[in-house]
Protein backbone atom coordinates (compact mmCIF):
# COMPACT_ATOMS: atom_id res chain seq x y z
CA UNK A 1 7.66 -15.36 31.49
CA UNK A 2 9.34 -14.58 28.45
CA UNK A 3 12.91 -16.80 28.31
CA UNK A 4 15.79 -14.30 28.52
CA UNK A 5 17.76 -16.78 26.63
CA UNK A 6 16.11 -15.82 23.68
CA UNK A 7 15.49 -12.50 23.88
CA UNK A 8 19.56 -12.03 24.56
CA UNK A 9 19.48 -13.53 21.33
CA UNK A 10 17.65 -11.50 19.11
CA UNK A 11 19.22 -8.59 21.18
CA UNK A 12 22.77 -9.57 19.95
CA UNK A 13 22.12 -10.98 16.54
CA UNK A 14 20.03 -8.29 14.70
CA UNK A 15 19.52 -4.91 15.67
CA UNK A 16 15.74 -4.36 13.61
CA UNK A 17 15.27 -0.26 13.44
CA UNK A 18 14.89 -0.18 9.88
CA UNK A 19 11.46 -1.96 10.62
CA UNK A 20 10.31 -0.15 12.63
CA UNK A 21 9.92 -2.35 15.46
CA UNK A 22 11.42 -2.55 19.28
CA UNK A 23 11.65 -5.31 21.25
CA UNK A 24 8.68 -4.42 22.85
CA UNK A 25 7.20 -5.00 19.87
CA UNK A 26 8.29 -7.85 19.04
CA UNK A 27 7.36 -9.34 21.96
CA UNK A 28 3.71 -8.18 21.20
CA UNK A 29 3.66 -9.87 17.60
CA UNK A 30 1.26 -12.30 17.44
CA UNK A 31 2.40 -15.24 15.25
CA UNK A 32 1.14 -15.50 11.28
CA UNK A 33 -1.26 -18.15 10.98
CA UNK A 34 0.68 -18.82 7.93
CA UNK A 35 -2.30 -21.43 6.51
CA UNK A 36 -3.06 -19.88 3.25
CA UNK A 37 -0.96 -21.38 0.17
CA UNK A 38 -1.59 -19.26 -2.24
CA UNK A 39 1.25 -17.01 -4.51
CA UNK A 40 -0.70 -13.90 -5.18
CA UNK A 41 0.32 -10.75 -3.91
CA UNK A 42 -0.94 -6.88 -4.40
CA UNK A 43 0.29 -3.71 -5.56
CA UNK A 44 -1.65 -0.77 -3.57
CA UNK A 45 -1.34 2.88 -4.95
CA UNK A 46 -2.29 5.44 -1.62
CA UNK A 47 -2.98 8.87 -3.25
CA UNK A 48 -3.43 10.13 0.55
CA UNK A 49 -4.92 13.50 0.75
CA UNK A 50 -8.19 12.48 -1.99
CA UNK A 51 -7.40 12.30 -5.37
CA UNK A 52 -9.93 14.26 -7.58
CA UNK A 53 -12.55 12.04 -9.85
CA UNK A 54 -12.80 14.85 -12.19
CA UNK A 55 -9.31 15.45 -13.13
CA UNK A 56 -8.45 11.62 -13.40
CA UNK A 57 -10.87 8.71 -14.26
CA UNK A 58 -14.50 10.39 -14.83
CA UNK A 59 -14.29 13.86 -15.97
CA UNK A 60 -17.46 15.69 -17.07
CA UNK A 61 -16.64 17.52 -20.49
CA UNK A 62 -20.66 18.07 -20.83
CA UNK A 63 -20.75 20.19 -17.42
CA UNK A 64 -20.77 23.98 -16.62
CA UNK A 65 -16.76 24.92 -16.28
CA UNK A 66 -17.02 25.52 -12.17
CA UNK A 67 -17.85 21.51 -12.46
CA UNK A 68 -15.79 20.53 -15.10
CA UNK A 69 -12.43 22.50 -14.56
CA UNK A 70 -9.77 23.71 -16.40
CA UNK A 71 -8.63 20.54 -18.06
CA UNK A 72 -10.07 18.58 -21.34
CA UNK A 73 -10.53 15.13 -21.77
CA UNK A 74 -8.89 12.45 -23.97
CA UNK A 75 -10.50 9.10 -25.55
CA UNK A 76 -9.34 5.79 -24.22
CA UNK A 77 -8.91 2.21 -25.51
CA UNK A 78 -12.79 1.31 -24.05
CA UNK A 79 -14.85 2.74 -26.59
CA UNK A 80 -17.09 5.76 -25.72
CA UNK A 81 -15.00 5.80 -22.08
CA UNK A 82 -13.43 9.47 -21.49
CA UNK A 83 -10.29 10.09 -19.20
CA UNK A 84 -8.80 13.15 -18.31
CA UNK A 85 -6.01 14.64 -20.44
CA UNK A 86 -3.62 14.15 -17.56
CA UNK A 87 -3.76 10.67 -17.58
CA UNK A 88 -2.61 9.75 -21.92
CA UNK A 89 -0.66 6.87 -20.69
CA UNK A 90 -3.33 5.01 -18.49
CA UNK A 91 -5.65 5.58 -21.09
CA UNK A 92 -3.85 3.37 -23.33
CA UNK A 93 -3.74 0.47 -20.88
CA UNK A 94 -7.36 0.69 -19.82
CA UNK A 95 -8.07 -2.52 -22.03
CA UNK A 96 -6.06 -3.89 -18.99
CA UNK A 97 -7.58 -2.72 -16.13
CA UNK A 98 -11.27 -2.32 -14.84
CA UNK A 99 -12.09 1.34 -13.65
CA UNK A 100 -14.87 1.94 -11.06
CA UNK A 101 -16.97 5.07 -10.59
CA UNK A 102 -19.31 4.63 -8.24
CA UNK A 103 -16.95 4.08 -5.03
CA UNK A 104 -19.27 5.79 -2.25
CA UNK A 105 -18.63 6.06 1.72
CA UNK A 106 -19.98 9.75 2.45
CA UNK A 107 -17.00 10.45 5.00
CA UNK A 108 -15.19 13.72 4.37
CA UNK A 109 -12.47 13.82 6.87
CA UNK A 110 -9.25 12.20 5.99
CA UNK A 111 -8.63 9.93 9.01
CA UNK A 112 -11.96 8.66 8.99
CA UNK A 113 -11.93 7.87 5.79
CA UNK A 114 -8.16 6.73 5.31
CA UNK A 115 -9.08 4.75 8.10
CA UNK A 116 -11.80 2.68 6.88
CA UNK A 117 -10.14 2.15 3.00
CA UNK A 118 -6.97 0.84 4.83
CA UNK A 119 -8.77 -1.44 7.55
CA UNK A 120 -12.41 -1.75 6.83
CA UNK A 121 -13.39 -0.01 9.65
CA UNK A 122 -14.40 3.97 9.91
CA UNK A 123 -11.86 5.72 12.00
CA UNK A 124 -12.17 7.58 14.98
CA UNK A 125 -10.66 9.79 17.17
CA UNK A 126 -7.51 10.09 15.23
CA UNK A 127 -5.92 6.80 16.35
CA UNK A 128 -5.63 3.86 14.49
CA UNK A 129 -7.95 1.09 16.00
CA UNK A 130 -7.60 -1.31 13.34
CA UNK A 131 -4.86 -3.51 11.27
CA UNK A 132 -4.57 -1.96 7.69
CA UNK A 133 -4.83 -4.39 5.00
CA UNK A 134 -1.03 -5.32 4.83
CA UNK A 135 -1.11 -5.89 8.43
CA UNK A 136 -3.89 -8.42 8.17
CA UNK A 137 -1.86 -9.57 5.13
CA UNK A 138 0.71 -10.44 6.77
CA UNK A 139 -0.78 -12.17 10.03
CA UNK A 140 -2.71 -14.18 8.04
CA UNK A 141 -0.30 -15.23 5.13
CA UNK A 142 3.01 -14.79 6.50
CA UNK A 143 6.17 -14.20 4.62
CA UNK A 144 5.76 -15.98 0.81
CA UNK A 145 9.30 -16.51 0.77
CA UNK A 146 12.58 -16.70 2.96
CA UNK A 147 14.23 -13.73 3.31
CA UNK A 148 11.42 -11.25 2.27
CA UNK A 149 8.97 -9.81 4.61
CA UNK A 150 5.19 -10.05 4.06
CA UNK A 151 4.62 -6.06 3.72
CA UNK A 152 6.41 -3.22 2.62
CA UNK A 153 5.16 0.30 2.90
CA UNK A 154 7.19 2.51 0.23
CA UNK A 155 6.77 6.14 1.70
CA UNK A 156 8.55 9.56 2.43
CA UNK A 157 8.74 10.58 6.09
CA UNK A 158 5.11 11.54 7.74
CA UNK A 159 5.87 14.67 9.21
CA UNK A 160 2.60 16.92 8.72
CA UNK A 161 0.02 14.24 9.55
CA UNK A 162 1.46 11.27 10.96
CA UNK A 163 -1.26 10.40 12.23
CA UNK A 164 -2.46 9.35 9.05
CA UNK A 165 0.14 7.55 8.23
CA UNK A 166 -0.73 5.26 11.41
CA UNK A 167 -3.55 3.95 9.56
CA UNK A 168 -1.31 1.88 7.46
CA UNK A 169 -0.40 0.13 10.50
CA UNK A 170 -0.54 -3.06 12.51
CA UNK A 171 -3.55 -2.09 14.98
CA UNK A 172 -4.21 -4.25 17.95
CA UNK A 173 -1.67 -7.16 15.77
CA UNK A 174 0.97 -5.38 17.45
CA UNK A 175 4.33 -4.22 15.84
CA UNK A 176 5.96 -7.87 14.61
CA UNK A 177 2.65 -7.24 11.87
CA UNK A 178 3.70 -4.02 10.95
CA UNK A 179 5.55 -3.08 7.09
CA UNK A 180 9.23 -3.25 7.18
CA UNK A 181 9.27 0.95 5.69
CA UNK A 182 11.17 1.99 2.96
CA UNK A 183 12.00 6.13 3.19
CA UNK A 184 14.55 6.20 0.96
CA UNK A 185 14.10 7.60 -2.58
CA UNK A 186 14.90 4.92 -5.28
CA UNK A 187 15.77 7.35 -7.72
CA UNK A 188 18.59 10.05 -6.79
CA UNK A 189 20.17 12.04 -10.00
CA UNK A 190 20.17 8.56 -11.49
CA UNK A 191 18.55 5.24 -10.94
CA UNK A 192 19.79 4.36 -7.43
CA UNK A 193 21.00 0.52 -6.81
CA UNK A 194 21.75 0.60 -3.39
CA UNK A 195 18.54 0.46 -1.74
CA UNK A 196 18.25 -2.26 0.67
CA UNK A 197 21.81 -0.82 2.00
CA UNK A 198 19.47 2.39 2.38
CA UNK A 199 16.61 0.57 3.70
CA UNK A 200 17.84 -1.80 5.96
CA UNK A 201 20.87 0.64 7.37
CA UNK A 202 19.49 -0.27 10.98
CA UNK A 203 18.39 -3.92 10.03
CA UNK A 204 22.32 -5.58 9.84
CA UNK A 205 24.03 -7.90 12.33
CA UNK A 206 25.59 -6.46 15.64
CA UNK A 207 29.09 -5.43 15.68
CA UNK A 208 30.56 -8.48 16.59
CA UNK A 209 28.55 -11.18 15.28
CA UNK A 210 29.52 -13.23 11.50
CA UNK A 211 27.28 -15.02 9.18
CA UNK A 212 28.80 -18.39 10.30
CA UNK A 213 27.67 -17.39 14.25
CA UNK A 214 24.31 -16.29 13.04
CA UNK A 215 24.14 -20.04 12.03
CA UNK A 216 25.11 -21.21 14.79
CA UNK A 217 22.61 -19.36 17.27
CA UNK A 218 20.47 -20.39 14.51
CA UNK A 219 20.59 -23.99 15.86
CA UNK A 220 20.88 -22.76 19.49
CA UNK A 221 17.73 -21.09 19.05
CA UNK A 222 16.15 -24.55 17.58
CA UNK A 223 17.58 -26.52 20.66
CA UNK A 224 16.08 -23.45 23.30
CA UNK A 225 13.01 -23.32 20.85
CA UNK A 226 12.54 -27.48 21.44
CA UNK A 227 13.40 -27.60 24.87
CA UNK A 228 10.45 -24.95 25.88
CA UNK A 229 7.89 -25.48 23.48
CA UNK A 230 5.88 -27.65 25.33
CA UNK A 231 5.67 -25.61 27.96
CA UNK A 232 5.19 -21.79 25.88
CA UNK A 233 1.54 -21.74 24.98
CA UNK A 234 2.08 -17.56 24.76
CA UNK A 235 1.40 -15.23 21.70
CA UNK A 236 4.35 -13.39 23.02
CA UNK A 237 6.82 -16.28 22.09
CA UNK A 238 5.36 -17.12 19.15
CA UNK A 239 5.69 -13.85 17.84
CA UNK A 240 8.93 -13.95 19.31
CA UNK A 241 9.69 -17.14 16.81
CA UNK A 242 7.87 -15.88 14.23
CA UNK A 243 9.58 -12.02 13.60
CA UNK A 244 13.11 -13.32 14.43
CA UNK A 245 12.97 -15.39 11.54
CA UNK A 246 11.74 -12.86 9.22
CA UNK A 247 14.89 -10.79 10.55
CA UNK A 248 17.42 -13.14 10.39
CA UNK A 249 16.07 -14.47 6.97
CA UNK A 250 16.41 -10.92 5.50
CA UNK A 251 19.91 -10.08 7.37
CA UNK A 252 21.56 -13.59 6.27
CA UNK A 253 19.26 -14.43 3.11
CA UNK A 254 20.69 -12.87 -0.66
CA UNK A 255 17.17 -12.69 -2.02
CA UNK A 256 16.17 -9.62 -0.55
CA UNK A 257 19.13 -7.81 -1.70
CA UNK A 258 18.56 -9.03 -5.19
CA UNK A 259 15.37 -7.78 -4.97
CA UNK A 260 16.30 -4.27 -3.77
CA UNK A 261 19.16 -4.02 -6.69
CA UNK A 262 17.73 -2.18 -9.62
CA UNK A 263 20.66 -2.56 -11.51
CA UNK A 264 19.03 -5.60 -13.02
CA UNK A 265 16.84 -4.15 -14.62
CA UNK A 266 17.20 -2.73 -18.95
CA UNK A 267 17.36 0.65 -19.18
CA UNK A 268 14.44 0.52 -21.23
CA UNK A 269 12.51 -0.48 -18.17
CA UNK A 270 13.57 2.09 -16.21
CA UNK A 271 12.65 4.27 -18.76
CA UNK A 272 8.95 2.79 -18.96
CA UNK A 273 8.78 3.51 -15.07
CA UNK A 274 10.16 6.97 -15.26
CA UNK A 275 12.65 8.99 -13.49
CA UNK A 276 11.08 10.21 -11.05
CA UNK A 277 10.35 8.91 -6.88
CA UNK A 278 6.85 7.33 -8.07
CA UNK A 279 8.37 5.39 -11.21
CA UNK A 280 11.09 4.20 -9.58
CA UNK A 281 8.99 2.98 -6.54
CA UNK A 282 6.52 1.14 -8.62
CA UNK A 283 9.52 -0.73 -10.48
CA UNK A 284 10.64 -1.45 -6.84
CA UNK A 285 7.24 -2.81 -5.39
CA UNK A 286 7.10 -4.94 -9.10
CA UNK A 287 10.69 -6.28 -7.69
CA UNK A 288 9.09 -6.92 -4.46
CA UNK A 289 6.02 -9.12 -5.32
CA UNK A 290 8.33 -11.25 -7.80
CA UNK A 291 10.39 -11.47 -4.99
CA UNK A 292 7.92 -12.99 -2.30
CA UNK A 293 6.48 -10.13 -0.82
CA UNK A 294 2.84 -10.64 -0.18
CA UNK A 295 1.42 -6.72 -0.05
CA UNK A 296 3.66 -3.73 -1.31
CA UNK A 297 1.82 0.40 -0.49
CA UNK A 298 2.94 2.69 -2.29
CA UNK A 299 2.51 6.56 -0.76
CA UNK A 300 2.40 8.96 -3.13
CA UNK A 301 1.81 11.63 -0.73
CA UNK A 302 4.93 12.81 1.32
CA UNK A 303 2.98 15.36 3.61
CA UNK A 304 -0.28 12.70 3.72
CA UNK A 305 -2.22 15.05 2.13
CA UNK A 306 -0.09 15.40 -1.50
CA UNK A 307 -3.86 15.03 -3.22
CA UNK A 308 -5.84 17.42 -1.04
CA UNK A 309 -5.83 20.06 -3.66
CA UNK A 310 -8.04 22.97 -1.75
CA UNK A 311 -6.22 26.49 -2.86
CA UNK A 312 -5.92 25.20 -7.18
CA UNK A 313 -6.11 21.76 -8.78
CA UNK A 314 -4.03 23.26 -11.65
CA UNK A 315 -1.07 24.02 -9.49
CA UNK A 316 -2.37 23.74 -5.52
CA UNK A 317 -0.07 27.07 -4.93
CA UNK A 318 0.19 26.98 -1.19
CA UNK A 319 2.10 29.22 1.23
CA UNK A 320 5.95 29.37 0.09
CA UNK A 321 6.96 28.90 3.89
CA UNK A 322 5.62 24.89 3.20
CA UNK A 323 3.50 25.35 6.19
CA UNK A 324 0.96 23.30 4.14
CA UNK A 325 3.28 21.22 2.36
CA UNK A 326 4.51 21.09 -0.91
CA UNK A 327 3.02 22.79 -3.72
CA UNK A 328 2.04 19.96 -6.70
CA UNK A 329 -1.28 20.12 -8.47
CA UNK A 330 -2.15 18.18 -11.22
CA UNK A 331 0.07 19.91 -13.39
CA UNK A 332 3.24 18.29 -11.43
CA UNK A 333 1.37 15.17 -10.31
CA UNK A 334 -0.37 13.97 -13.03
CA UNK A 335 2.37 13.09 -15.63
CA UNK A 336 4.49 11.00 -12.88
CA UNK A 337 1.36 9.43 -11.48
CA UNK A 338 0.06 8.39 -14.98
CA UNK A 339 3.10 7.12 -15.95
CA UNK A 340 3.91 5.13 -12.60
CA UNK A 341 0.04 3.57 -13.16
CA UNK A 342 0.44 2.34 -17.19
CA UNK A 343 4.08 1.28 -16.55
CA UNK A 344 2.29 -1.15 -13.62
CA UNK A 345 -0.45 -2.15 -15.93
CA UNK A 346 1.91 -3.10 -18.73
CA UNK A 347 4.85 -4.22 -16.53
CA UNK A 348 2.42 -6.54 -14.90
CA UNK A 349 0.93 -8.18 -18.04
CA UNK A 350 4.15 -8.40 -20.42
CA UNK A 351 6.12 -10.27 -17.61
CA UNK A 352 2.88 -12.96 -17.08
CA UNK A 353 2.01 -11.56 -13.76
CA UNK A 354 -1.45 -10.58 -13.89
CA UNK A 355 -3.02 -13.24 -12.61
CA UNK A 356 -0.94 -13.06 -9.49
CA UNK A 357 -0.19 -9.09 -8.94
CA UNK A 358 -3.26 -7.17 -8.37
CA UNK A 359 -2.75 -3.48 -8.51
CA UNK A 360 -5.52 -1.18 -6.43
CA UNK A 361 -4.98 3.16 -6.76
CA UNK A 362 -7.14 5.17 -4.72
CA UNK A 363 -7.46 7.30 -1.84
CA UNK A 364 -9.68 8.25 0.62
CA UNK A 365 -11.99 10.09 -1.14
CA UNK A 366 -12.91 12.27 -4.06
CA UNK A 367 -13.39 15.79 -4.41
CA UNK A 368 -16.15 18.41 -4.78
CA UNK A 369 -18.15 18.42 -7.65
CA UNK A 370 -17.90 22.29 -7.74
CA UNK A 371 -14.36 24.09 -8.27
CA UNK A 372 -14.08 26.47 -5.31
CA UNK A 373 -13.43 30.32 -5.19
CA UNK A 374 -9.55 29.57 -5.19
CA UNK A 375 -9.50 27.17 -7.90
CA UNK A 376 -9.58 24.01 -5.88
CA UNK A 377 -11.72 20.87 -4.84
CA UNK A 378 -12.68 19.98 -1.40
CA UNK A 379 -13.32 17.00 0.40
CA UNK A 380 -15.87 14.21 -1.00
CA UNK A 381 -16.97 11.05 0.37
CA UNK A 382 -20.12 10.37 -2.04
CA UNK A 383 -18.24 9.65 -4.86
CA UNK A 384 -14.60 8.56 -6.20
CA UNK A 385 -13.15 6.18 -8.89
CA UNK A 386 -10.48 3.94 -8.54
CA UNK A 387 -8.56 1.92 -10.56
CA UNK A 388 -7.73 -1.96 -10.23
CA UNK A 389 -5.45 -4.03 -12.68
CA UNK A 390 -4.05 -7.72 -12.66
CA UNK A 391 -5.26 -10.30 -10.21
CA UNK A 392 -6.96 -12.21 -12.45
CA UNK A 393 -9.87 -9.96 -12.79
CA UNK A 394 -12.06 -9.43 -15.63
CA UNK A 395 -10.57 -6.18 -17.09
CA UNK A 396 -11.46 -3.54 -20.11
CA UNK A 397 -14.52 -2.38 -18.01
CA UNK A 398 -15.98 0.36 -16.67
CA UNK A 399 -17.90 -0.58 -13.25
CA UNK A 400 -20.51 2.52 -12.09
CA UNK A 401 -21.68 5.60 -13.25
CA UNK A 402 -22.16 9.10 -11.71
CA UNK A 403 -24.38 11.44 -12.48
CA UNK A 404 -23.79 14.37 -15.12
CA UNK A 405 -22.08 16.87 -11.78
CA UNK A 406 -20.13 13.94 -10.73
CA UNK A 407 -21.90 14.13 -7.29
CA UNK A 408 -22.99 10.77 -6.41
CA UNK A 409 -23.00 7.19 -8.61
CA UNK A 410 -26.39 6.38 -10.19
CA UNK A 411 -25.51 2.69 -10.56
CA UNK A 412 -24.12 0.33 -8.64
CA UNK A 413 -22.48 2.13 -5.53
CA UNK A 414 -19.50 0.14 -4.13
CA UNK A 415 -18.45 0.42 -0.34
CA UNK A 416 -14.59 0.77 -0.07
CA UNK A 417 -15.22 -2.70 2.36
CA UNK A 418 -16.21 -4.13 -0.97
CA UNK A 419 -12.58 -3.88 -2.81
CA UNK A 420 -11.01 -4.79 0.52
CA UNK A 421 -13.28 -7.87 0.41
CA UNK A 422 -12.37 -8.51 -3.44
CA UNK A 423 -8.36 -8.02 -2.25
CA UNK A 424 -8.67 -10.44 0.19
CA UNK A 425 -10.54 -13.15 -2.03
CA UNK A 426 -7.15 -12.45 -4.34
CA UNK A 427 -5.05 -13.27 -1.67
CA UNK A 428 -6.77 -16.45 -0.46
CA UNK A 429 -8.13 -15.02 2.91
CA UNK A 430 -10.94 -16.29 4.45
CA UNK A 431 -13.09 -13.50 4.69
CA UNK A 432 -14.90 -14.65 7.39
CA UNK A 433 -11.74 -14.71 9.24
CA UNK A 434 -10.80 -12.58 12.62
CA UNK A 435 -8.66 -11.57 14.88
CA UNK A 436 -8.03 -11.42 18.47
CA UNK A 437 -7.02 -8.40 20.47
CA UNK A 438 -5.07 -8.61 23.32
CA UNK A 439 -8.20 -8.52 25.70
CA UNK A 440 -9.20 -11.98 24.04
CA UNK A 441 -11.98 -10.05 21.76
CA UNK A 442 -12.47 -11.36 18.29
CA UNK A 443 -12.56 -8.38 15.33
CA UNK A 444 -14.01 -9.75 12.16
CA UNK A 445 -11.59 -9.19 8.96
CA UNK A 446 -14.12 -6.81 7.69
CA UNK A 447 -17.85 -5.97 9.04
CA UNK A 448 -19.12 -6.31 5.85
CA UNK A 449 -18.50 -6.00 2.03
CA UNK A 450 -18.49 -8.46 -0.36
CA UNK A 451 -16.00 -9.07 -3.92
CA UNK A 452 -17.14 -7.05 -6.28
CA UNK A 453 -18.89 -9.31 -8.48
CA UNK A 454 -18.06 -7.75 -12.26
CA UNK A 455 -14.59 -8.58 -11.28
CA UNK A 456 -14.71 -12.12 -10.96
């Protein structure tokens, strides 16, 4: 039985909306295993909705126009290596960062395949059935530092497909392993330097409790916590332990507000990064690695679906009534994303982080090789690119080739479980680690996949 004790004490001490997480859940947290030492952390990129291969990494300037589309190309650092025109920044950090081609999986529905990048595991049924990668991040590594939680998901309110969203989730871990969620917009008519007051508005101490008390149910806790221990074998109060730290380290703890305040930064960094949502986020989740945070999402896509260009890739001109979401095409998303990406890349190298910041931007899948009858690309699982930086990898390459439509790679195809697997061996993970669901059955980390092997 769970000792009331306690849970009056986390009740009264720190009221923990802005993560997302109930008591319930809480209760359900199973504890981090916390035995990897190991300061590396990731930056991951979600371009939700399917980000077209065409108009970013591996355009086709040699193909029929219906295959090629309305945009050129431009050269990059790597000699001979072609980008699209939207993306003149990224192609002059490419000497930093390894692009891949050949990413294959075949799904073309964007659960499934969201699913399956963020876990490992193909999705089903529309519900999540699996941790996501920052989940499993943070059961198995466990906050890096005091006051800073182990994942942070940097997003805009799921409204259209929230379902998708789920897939970033905790899974069978249970709520204590899910990201504390950032909504608000770090950049608001100006650079905005109040944004763990905006994130963490229902993360703060109860009404009547002080800084000095906190300390002293601290200890209290410690006493309770020594007096049962012997006798609480349960997941239940070790996630118990386990989250309440994490909350009272970032209620009490100076660090994460530090972190949050981009006020420190030169304006000529914020320039770098951008005005703009996507900049400003990417300068944030930089903030957030430094800071001790172990895996930091960033989602582009404020409907889910920002990427899933069907109607024109130009300028996606859906219904004015935004019963599809928000019109954007490449036109209005290319020039923030490109600059959000080389920012990263050179943020990430100048400041001596690269061995320990990887940075991963994808999404679930590519598009059609053929531009449809309204101007858009559909769905395509046979073939995307990505883009990894940092990490320690081996960078200025280009990893797989398509062929000359851009349907399918004709050397070396990757499986999505493969980056996951090269992630992990960043982060110290054992990949022939597992977990345990609350029936007692173990869940490999991933059912296959191996690290990439040009990478390392």
């Amino acid at each position: 039985m769970v000792d009331t004790t306690r849970r009056r004490f986390l009740q009264s001490t720190v009221s923990a909306g802005g993560l997302g997480l109930s008591l319930d859940g809480i209760l359900q947290a199973q504890a981090s295993d916390a035995s990897v030492d190991n300061d590396t952390a990731v930056i991951q990129v979600w371009l939700g909705g399917g980000p077209s291969q065409f108009e970013t990494f591996d355009p086709k300037p040699e193909a029929p126009i219906e295959i090629r589309g309305p945009y050129g190309t431009i050269p990059t650092l790597h000699s001979g290596v072609k980008f699209c025109e939207t993306m003149p920044l990224t192609s002059q950090v490419v000497d930093r960062a390894a692009i891949i081609r050949s990413i294959s999986h075949g799904e073309n529905g964007h659960f499934v395949a969201a699913h399956w990048l963020s876990t490992g595991y193909r999705g089903m049924n529309n519900q999540a059935s699996h941790p996501s990668a920052g989940a499993l991040v943070s059961k198995f590594l466990g906050p890096r530092s005091p006051g800073m939680p182990p994942y942070v998901l940097l997003s805009e309110e799921q409204t259209r497909n929230p379902n998708i969203g789920e897939v970033m989730g905790p899974g069978h871990l249970g709520s204590g392993h899910g990201a504390f969620t950032v909504l608000q917009d770090p950049y608001v008519s100006g650079y905005r330097h109040d944004m763990l007051q905006a994130a963490t508005s229902n993360l703060k101490l109860a009404d009547d409790v002080t800084i000095d008390r906190v300390g002293d149910r601290r200890s209290l806790l410690t006493s309770l916590d020594n007096l049962s221990r012997n006798i609480d074998a349960s997941r239940t109060m070790r996630g118990i332990d386990r989250f309440g730290q994490v909350a009272l380290d970032m209620v009490t703890n100076g660090k994460a507000r530090k972190a949050f305040d981009l006020s420190d930064e030169p304006a000529h960094i914020h320039k770098l990064y951008g005005g703009h949502r996507w900049g400003q986020s990417a300068l944030l989740a930089r903030r957030l690695v430094e800071a001790g945070v172990s895996f930091v999402t960033i989602n582009t896509a404020p409907d889910s679906l920002c990427w899933d260009w069907h109607l024109n890739i130009v300028n996606d001109n859906r219904p004015a009534d935004g019963s599809l979401g928000p019109s954007r095409g490449m036109d209005l998303s290319g020039p923030p994303l490109d600059q959000m990406i080389a920012a990263l890349v050179t943020d990430i190298y100048q400041r001596g982080l690269d061995k320990k910041v990887m940075l991963l931007v994808w999404g679930e899948f590519g598009r059609t090789p053929r531009i449809n009858k309204t101007g858009g690309r559909d769905h395509w699982g046979p073939l995307m690119s990505i883009l990894l930086a940092g990490g320690g990898i081996k960078v200025g390459q280009v990893i797989g080739q398509s062929n000359s439509r851009g349907e399918t790679p004709v050397d070396r195809p990757i499986h999505p479980n493969d980056v996951l697997a090269t992630v992990y061996r960043h982060l110290g993970i054992d990949l022939s680690s597992h977990t345990v669901t609350r029936e007692g059955r173990p869940i490999p980390l991933l059912p296959n996949g191996e690290p990439i092997s040009e990478l390392i």
